[in-house]
C-alpha atoms as a PDB file:
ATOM      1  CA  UNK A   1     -59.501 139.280 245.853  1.00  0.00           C
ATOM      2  CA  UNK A   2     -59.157 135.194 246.744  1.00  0.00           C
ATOM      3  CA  UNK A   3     -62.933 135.011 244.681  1.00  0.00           C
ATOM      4  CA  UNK A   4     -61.900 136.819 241.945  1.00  0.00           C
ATOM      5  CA  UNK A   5     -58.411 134.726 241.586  1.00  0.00           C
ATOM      6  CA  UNK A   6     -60.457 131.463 241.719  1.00  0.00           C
ATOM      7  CA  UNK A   7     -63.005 132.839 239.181  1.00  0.00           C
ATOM      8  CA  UNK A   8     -60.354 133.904 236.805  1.00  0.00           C
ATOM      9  CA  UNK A   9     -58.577 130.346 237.119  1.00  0.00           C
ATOM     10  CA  UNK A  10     -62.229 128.371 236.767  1.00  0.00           C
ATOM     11  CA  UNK A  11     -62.816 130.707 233.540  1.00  0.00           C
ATOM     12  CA  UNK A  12     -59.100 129.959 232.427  1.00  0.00           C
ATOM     13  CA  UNK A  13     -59.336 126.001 233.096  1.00  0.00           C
ATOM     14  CA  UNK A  14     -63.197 125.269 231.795  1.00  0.00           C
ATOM     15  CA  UNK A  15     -62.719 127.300 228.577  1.00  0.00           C
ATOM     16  CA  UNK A  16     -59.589 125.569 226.846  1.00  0.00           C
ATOM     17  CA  UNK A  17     -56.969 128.277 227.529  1.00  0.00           C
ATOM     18  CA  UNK A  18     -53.762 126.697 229.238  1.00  0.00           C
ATOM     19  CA  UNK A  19     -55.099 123.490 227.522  1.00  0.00           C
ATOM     20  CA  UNK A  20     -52.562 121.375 224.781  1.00  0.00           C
ATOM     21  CA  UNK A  21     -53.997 121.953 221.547  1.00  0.00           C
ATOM     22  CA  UNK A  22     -55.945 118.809 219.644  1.00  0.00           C
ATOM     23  CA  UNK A  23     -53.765 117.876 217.294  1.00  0.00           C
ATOM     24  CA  UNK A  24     -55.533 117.047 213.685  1.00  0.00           C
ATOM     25  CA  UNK A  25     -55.147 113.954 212.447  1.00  0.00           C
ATOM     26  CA  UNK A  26     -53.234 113.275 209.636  1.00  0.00           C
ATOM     27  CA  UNK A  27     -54.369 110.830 207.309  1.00  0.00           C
ATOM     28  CA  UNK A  28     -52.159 108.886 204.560  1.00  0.00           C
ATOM     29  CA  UNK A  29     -52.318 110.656 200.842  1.00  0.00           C
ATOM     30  CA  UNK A  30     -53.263 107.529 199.457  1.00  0.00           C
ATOM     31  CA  UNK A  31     -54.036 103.782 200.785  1.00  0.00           C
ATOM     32  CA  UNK A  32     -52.786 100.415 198.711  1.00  0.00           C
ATOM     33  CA  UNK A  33     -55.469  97.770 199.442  1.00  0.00           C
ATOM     34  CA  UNK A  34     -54.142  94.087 198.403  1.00  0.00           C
ATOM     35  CA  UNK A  35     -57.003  92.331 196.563  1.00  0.00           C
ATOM     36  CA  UNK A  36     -56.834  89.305 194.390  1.00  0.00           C
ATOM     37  CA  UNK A  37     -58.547  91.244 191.553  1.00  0.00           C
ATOM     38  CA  UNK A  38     -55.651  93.889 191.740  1.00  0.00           C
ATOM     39  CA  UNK A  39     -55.163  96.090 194.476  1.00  0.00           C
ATOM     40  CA  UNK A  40     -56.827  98.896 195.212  1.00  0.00           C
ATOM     41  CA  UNK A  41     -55.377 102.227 195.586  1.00  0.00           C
ATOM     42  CA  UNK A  42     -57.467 104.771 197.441  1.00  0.00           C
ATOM     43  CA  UNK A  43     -56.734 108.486 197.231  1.00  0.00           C
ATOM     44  CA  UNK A  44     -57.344 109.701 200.646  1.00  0.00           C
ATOM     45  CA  UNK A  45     -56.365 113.782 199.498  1.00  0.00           C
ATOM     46  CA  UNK A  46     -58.297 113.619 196.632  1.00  0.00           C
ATOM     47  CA  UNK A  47     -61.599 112.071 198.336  1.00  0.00           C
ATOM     48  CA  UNK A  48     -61.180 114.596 201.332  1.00  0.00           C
ATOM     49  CA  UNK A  49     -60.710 117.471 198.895  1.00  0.00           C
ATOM     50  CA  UNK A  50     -64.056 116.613 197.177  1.00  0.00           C
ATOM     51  CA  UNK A  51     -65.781 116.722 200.635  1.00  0.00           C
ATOM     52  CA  UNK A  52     -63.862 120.235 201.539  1.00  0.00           C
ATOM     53  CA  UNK A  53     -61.815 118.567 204.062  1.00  0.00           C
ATOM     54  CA  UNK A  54     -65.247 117.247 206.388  1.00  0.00           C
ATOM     55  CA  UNK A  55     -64.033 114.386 207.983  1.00  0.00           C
ATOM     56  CA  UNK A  56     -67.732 113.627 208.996  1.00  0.00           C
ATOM     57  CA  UNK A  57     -68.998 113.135 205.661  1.00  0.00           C
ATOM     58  CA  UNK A  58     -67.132 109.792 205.971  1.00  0.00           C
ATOM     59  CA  UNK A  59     -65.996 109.088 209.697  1.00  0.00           C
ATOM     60  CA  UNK A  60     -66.747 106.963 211.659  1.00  0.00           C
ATOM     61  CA  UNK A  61     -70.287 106.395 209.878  1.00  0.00           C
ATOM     62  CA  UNK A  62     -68.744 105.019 207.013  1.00  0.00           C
ATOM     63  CA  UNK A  63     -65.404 104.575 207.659  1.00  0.00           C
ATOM     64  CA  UNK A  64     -63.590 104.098 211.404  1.00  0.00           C
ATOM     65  CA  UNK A  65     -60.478 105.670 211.811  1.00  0.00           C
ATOM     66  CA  UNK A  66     -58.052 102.919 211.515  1.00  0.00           C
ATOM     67  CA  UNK A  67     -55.254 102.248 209.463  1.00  0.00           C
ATOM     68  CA  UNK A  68     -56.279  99.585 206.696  1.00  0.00           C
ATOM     69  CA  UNK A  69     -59.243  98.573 207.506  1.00  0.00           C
ATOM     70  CA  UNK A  70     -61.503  98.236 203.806  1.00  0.00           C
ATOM     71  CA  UNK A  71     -64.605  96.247 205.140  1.00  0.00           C
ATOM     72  CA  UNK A  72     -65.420  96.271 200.908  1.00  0.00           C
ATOM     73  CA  UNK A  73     -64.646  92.412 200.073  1.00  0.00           C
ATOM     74  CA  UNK A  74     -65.898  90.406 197.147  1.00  0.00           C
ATOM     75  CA  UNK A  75     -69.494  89.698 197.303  1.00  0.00           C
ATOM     76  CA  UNK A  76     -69.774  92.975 199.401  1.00  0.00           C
ATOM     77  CA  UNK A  77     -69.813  95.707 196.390  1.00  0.00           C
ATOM     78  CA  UNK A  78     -73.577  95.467 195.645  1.00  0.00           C
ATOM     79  CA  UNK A  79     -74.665  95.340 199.148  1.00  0.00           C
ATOM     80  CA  UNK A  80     -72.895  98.275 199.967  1.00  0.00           C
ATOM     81  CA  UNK A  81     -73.840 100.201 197.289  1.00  0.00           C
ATOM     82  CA  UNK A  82     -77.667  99.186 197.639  1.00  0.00           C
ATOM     83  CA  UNK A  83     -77.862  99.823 201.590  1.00  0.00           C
ATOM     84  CA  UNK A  84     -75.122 103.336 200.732  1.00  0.00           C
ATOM     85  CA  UNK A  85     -72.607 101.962 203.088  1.00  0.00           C
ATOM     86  CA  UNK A  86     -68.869 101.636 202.864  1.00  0.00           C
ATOM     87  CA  UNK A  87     -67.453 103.015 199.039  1.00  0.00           C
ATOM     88  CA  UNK A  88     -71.059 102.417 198.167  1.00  0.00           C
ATOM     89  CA  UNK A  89     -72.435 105.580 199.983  1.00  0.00           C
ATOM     90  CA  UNK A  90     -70.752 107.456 196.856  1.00  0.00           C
ATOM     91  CA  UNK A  91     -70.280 104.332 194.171  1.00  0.00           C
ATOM     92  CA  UNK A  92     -73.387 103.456 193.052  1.00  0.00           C
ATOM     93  CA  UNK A  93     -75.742 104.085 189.961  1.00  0.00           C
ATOM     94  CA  UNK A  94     -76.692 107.693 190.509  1.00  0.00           C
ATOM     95  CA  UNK A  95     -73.912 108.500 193.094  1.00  0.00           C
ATOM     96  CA  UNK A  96     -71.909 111.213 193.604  1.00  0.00           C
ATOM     97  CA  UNK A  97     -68.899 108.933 192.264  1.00  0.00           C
ATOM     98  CA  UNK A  98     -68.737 105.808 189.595  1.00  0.00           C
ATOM     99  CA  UNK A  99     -70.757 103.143 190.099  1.00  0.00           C
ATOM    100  CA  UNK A 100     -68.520  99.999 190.605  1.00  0.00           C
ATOM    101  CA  UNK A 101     -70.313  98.182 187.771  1.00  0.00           C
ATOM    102  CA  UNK A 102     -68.235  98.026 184.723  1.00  0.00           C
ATOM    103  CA  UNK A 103     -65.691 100.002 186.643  1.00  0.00           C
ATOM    104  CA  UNK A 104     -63.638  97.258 188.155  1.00  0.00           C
ATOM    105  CA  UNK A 105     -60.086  96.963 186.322  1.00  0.00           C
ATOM    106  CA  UNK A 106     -60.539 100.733 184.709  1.00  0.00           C
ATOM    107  CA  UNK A 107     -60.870 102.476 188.034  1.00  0.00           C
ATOM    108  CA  UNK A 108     -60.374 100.385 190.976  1.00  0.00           C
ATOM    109  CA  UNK A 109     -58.506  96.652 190.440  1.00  0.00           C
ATOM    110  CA  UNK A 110     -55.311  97.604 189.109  1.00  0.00           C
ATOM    111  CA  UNK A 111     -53.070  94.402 188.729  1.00  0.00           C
ATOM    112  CA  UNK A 112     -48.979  94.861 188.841  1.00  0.00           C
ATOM    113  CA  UNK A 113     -47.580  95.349 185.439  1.00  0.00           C
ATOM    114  CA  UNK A 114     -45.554  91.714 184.577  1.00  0.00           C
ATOM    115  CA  UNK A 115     -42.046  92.168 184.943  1.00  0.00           C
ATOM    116  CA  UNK A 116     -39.946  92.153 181.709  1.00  0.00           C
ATOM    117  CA  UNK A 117     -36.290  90.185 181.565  1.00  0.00           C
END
């Protein structure tokens, strides 16, 4: 009877029941990016909803999971979209997504409207 107690608690322990649950997490809808050229506003739900929700598809490989980091700079955009790294993996001629070129005020670098007196 002691065996089969221990071999019911090793099952229990080793295969995640009486374990907290992982809790998933939660990313920001969208991301503001200050830039000089405008900022850049990055729509977290809408990127993970074209990947179904696969976190891998972009993390950590592309991006790591920490809040605010864009390692996309000037002087970095054709780089990253010739090696496929960073928003280049997707933005670049022949990509899943835009290419960057010709794209910069229309779909990324959005300056703040001037304020009217």
């Amino acid at each position: 009877m002691r065996y089969i107690l221990m071999l019911i608690l090793i099952v229990f322990t080793t295969s995640g029941f009486g374990a907290p649950a992982q809790k998933k997490k939660e990313a920001p809808p969208k991301m503001v990016f200050t830039a000089k050229t405008g900022n850049v506003t990055f729509d977290h739900a809408a990127h993970a909803k074209r990947v179904k929700d696969d976190c891998k598809t972009c993390h950590p490989k592309l991006w790591p999971e920490a809040k605010g980091i864009l390692n996309y700079k000037a002087g970095v955009h054709k780089p990253a979209e010739t090696k496929k790294v960073s928003c280049g993996a997707c933005h670049h001629a022949g990509g899943v997504a835009f290419e960057t070129k010709g794209n910069c005020t229309s779909k990324c670098h959005v300056k703040a409207a001037a304020k009217k007196d």
